[in-house]
Protein backbone atom coordinates (compact mmCIF):
# COMPACT_ATOMS: atom_id res chain seq x y z
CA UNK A 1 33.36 4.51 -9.45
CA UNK A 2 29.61 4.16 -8.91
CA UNK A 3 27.87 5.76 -6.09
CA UNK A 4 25.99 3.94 -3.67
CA UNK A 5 22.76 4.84 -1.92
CA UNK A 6 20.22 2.69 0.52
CA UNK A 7 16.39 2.62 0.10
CA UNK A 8 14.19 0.99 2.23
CA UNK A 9 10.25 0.04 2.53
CA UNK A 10 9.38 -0.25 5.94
CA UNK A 11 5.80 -1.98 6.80
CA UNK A 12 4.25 -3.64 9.87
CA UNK A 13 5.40 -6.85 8.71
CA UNK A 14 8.46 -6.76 6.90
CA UNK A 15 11.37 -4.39 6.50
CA UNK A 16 12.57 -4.85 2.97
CA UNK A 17 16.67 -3.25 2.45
CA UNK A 18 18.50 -2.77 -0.41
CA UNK A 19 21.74 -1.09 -2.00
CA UNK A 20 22.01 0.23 -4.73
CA UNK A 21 24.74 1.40 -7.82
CA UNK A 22 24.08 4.71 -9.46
CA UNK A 23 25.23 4.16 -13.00
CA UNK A 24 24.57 7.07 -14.97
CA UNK A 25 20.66 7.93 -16.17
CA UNK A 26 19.55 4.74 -16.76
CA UNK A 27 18.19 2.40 -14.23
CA UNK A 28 19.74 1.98 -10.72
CA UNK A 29 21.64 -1.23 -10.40
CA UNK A 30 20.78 -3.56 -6.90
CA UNK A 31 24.16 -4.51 -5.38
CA UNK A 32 22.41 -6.41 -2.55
CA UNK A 33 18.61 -6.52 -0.99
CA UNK A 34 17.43 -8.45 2.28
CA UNK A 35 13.95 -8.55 4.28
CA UNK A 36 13.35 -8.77 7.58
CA UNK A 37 10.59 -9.39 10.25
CA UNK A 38 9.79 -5.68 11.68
CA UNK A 39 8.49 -7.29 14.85
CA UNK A 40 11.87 -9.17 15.29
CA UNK A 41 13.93 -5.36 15.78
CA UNK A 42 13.08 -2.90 18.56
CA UNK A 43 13.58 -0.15 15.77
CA UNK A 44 15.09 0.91 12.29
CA UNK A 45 18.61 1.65 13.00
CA UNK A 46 19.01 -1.72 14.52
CA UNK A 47 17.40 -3.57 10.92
CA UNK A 48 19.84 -1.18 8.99
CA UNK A 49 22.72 -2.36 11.43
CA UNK A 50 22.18 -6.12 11.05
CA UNK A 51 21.68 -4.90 7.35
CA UNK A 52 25.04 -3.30 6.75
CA UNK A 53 27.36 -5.14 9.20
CA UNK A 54 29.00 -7.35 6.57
CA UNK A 55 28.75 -5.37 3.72
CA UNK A 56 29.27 -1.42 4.48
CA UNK A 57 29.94 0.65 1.69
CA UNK A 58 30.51 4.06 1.23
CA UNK A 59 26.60 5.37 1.14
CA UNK A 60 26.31 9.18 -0.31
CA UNK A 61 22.42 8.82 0.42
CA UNK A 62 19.42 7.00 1.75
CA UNK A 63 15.93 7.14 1.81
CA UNK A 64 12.81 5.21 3.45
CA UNK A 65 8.87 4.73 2.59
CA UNK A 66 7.29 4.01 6.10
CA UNK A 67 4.01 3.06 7.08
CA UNK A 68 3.19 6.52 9.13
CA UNK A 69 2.43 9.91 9.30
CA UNK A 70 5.90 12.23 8.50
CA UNK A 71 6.70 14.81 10.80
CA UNK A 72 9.46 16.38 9.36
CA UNK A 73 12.70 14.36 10.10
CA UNK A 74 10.85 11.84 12.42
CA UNK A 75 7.67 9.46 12.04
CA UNK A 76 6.09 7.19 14.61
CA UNK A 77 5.05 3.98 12.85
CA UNK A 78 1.52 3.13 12.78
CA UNK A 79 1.64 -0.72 13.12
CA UNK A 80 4.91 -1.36 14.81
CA UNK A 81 5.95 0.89 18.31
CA UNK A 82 9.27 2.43 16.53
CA UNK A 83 10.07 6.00 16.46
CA UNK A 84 11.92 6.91 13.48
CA UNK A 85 14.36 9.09 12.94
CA UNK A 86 16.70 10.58 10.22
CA UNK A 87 19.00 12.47 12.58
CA UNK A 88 20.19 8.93 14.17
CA UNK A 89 19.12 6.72 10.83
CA UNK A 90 22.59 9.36 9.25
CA UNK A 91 24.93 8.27 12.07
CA UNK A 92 24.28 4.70 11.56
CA UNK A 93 24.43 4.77 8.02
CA UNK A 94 27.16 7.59 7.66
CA UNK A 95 25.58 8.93 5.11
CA UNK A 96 25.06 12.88 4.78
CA UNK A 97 21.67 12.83 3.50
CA UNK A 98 18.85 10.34 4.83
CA UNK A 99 14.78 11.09 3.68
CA UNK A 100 11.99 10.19 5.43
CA UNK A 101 8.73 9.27 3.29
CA UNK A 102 5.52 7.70 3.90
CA UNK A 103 5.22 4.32 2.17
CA UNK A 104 2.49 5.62 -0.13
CA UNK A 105 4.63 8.81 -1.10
CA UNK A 106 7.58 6.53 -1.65
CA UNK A 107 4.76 3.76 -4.04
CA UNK A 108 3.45 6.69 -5.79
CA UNK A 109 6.66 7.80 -6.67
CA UNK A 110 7.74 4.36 -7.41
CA UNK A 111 5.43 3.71 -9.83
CA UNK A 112 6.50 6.60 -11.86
CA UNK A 113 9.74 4.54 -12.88
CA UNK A 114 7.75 1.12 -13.67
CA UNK A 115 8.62 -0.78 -17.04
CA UNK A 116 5.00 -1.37 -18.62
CA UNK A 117 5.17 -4.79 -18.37
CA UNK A 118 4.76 -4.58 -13.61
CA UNK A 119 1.29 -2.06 -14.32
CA UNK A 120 -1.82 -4.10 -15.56
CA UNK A 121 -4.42 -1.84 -17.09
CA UNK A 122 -7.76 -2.75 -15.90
CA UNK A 123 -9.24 0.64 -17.33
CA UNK A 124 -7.53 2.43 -20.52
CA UNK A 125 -9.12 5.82 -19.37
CA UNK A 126 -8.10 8.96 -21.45
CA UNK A 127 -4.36 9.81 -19.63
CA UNK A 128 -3.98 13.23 -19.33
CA UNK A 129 -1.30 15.13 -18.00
CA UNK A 130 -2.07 15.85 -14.35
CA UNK A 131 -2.51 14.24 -10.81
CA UNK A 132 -2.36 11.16 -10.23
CA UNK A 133 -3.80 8.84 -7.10
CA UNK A 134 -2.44 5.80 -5.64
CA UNK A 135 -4.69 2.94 -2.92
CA UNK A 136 -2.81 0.14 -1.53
CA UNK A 137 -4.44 -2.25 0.61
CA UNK A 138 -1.88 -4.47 2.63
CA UNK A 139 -1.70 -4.47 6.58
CA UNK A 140 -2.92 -1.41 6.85
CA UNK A 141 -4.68 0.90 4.04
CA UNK A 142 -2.34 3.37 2.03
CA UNK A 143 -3.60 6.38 0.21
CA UNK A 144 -1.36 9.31 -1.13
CA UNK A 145 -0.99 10.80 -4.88
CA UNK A 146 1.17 12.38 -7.27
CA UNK A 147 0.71 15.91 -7.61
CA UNK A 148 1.30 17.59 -11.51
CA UNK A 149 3.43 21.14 -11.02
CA UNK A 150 2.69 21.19 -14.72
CA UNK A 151 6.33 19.61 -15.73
CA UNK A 152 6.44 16.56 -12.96
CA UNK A 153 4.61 14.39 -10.79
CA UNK A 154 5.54 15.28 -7.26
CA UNK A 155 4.49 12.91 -4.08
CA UNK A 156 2.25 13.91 -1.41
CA UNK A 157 1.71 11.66 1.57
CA UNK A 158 -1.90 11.33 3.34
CA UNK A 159 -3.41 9.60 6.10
CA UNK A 160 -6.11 8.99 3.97
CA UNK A 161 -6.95 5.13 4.74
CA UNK A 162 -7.82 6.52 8.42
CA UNK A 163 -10.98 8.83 7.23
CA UNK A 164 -14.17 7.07 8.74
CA UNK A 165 -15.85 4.43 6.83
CA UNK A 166 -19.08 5.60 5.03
CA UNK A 167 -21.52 3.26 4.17
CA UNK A 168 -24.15 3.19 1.46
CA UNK A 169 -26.42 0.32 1.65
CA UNK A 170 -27.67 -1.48 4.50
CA UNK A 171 -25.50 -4.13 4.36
CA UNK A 172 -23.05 -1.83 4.66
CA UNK A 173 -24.46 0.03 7.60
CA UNK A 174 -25.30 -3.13 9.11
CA UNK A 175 -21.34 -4.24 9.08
CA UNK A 176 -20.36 -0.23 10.43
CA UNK A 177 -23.06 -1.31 14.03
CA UNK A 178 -20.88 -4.74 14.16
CA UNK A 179 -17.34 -3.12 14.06
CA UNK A 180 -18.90 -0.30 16.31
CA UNK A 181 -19.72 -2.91 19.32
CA UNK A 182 -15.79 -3.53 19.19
CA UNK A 183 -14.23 -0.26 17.93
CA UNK A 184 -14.64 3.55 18.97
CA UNK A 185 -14.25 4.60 15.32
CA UNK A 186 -14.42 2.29 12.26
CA UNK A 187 -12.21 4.14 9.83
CA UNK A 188 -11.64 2.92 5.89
CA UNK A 189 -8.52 0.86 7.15
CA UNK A 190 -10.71 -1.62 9.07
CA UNK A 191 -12.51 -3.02 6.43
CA UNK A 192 -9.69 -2.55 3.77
CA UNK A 193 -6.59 -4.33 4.51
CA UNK A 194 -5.62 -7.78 5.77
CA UNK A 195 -7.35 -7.59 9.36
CA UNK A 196 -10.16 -5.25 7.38
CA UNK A 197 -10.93 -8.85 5.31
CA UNK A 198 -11.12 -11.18 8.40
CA UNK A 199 -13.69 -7.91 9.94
CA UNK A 200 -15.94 -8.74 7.17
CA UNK A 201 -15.75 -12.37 7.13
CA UNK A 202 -16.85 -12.03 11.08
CA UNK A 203 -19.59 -9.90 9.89
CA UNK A 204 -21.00 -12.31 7.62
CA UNK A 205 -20.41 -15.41 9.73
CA UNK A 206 -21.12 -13.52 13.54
CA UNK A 207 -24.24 -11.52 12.35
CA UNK A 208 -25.79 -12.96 9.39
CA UNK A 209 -25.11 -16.43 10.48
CA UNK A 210 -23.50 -17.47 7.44
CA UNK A 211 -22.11 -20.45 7.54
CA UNK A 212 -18.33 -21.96 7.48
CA UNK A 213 -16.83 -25.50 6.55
CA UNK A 214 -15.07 -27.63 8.99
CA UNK A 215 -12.31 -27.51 6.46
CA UNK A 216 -11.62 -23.51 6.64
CA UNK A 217 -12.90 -23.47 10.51
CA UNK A 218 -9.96 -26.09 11.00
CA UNK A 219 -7.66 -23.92 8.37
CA UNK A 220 -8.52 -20.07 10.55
CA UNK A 221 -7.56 -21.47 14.06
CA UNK A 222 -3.89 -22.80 12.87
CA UNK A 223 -3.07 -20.23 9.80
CA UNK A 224 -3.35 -16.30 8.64
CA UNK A 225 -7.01 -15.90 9.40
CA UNK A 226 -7.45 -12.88 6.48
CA UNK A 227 -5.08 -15.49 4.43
CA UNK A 228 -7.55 -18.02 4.40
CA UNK A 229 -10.24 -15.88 3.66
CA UNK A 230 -8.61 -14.70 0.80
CA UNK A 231 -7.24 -17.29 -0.84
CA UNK A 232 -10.49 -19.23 0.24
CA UNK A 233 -12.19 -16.69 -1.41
CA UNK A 234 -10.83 -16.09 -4.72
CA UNK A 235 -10.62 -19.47 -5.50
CA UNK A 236 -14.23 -19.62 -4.12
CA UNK A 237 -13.51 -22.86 -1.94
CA UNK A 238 -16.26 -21.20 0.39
CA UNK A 239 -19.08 -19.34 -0.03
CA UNK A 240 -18.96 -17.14 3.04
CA UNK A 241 -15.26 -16.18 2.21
CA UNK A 242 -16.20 -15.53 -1.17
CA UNK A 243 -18.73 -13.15 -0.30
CA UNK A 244 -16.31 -11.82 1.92
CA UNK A 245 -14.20 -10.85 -1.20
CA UNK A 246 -16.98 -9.61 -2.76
CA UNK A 247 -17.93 -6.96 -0.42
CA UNK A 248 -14.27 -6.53 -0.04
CA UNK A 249 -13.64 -5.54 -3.66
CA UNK A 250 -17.10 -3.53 -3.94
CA UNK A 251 -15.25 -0.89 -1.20
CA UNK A 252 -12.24 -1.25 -2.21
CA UNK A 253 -13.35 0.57 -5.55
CA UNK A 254 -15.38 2.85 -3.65
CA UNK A 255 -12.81 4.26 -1.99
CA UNK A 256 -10.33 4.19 -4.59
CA UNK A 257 -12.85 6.66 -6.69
CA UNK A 258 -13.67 8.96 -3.62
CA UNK A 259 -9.40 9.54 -3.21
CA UNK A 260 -9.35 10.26 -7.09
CA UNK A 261 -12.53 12.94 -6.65
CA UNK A 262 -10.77 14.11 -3.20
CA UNK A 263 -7.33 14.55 -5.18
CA UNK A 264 -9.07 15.33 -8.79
CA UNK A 265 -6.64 12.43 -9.77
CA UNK A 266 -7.67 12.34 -13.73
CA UNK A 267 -4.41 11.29 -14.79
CA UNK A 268 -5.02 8.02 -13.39
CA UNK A 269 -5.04 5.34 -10.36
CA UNK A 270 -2.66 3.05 -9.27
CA UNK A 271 -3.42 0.16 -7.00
CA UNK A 272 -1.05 -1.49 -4.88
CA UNK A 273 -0.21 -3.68 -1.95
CA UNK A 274 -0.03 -7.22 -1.78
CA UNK A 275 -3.56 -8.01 -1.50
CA UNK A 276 -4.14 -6.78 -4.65
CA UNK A 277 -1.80 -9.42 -6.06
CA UNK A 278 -3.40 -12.00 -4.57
CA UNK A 279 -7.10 -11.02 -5.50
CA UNK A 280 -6.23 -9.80 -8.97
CA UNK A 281 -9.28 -12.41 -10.51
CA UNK A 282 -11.41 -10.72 -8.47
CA UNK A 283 -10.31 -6.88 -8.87
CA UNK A 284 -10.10 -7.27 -12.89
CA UNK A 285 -13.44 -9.01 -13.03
CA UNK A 286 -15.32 -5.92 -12.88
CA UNK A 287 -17.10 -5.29 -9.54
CA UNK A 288 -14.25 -2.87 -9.02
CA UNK A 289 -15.15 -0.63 -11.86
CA UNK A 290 -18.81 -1.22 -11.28
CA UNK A 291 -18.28 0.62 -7.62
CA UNK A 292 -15.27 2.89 -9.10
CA UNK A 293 -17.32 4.41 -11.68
CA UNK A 294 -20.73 4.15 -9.46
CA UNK A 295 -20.07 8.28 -8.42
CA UNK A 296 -23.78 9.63 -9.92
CA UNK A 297 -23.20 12.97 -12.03
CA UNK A 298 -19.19 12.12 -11.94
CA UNK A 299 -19.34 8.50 -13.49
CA UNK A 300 -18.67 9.40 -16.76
CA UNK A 301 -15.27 11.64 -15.65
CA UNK A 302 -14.17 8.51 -13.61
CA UNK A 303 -14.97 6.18 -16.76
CA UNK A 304 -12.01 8.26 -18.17
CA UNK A 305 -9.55 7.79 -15.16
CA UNK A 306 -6.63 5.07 -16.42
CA UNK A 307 -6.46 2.32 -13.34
CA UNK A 308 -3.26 0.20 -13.27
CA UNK A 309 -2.25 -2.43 -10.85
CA UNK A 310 0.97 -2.40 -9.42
CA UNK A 311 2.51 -5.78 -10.28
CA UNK A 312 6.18 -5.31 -8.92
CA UNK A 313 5.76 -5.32 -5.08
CA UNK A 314 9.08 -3.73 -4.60
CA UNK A 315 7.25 -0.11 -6.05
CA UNK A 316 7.94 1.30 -2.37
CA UNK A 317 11.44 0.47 -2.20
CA UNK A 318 12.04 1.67 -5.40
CA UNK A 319 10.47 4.93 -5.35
CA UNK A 320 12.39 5.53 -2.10
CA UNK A 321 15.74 4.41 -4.00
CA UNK A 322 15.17 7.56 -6.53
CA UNK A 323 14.38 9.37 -3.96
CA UNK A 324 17.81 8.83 -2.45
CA UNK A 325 19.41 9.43 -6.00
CA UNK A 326 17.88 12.64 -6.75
CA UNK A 327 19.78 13.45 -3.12
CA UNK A 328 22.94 11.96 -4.22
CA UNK A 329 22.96 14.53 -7.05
């Protein structure tokens, strides 16, 4: 009889569920998966209870990637006012063994059991057996890696996407003084992640004075304002939101590179989030690379890092599901 386990990707906009059948080595089997709104549930034992109450198994294990900062058996999630914990997540769940991961750890470790065909290789690099980095731009920004013990990748959570925003050219200081008449500190996250998109866009349109069609002025007071921007953007349907993309990718690349020097992440990148997705003309276009590779004496050893894009945005849930299998063992 197979085992069953829960995994879980928690975010600030969706909770994403799923059960799973442990069948042997080979790839874990989903019995059943469901999302739901985050903001809809005072916390995560209440998701996990709508969750299981017509369908609950025996579970041997579980395991969650959440947007936060771990403290040992508890996290308090950065875009949503839940305090999570694995003590009560086990006595909802009745399993013996629940783990707690940051989203990124759970990605990173995700993306280890990918089939080739959900990574798109925008750089070929020279792989080499050691750590590996992982960016993912989505409601907030995600940063964490995969450390090489010299026989496996393990992952390591970081907090990363929170380091303060460093600009380089005056454009770029210019847009750090407009977030800085709003915001005591402007970290990374601000300027990559949905709300980080819309930031720029009100940069360009608030102090340079760029202008905005009646069409997309009509489309930002009824819709997703960083939705519009982006899709605006890519698609370049307007000028201002394409610029927006622009300067969007050109940091997202920049700090992408400085969490592959911070890590010494030779063994490659992976990108991920559902922005990504969404902008993928733009990332594989090559302003990316231009500001990836753009590190002075170090461009040549970050010409050699391998970049993939995560294609499958279930990466989070799934590294948390082998997380909950290697605890099952």
């Amino acid at each position: 009889m197979a085992e069953i386990i829960l995994a879980g990707d928690i975010g600030g906009t969706k909770t994403d569920l799923a059960l799973y059948e442990i069948t042997g080595e080979g790839p874990l089997k989903t019995r059943r998966e469901n999302s739901f709104p985050s903001r809809d549930y005072g916390s995560l034992d209440d998701v996990v209870r709508a969750f299981l109450q017509d369908d609950r198994p025996t579970i041997v294990a579980a395991a969650f990637g959440i947007a936060g900062p771990i403290d040992g058996e508890t996290v308090t999630t950065t875009n949503l006012p839940w305090r999570v914990e694995a003590r009560t997540l086990r006595e909802v769940i009745g399993a013996p063994h629940v783990r707690l991961m940051n989203d990124l750890e759970a990605t990173a470790f995700g993306a280890l059991f990918l089939p080739g065909d959900q990574l798109q290789t925008i750089n070929a690099g020279r792989e080499r057996p050691t750590h590996r980095a992982v960016i993912a731009a989505g409601t907030g920004l995600g940063q964490g890696f995969l450390f090489w013990d010299g026989r496996q990748h393990v992952p390591v959570a970081t907090e990363g996407g929170h380091v303060d925003f460093a600009p380089r050219t005056q454009t770029e200081f210019d847009l750090l003084a407009f977030l800085q008449q709003d915001l005591d500190r402007v970290s990374y996250e601000r300027v990559l992640s949905g709300p980080g998109l819309f930031n720029i866009f009100r940069f360009l349109t608030e102090h340079q004075g760029r202008p905005v069609t009646p069409e997309i002025k009509e489309r930002l007071a009824t819709e997703d304002p960083s939705a519009v921007v982006g899709e605006a953007g890519v698609a370049r349907r307007c000028e201002t939101c394409a610029a927006a993309v622009d300067l969007f990718v050109d940091l997202y690349g920049t700090q992408a590179a400085n969490l592959v020097l911070t890590t010494m992440a030779r063994g490659g990148l992976y990108i991920g989030g559902g922005i990504v997705t969404k902008m993928l003309p733009r990332i594989t276009e090559g302003a990316f690379m231009r500001s990836f590779t753009a590190k002075g004496r170090y461009a040549e050893m970050m010409r050699e890092v391998p970049v993939w894009i995560i294609l499958d945005p279930k990466t989070a849930r799934l590294g948390a599901a082998e997380a909950a299998r290697a605890l099952a063992v």
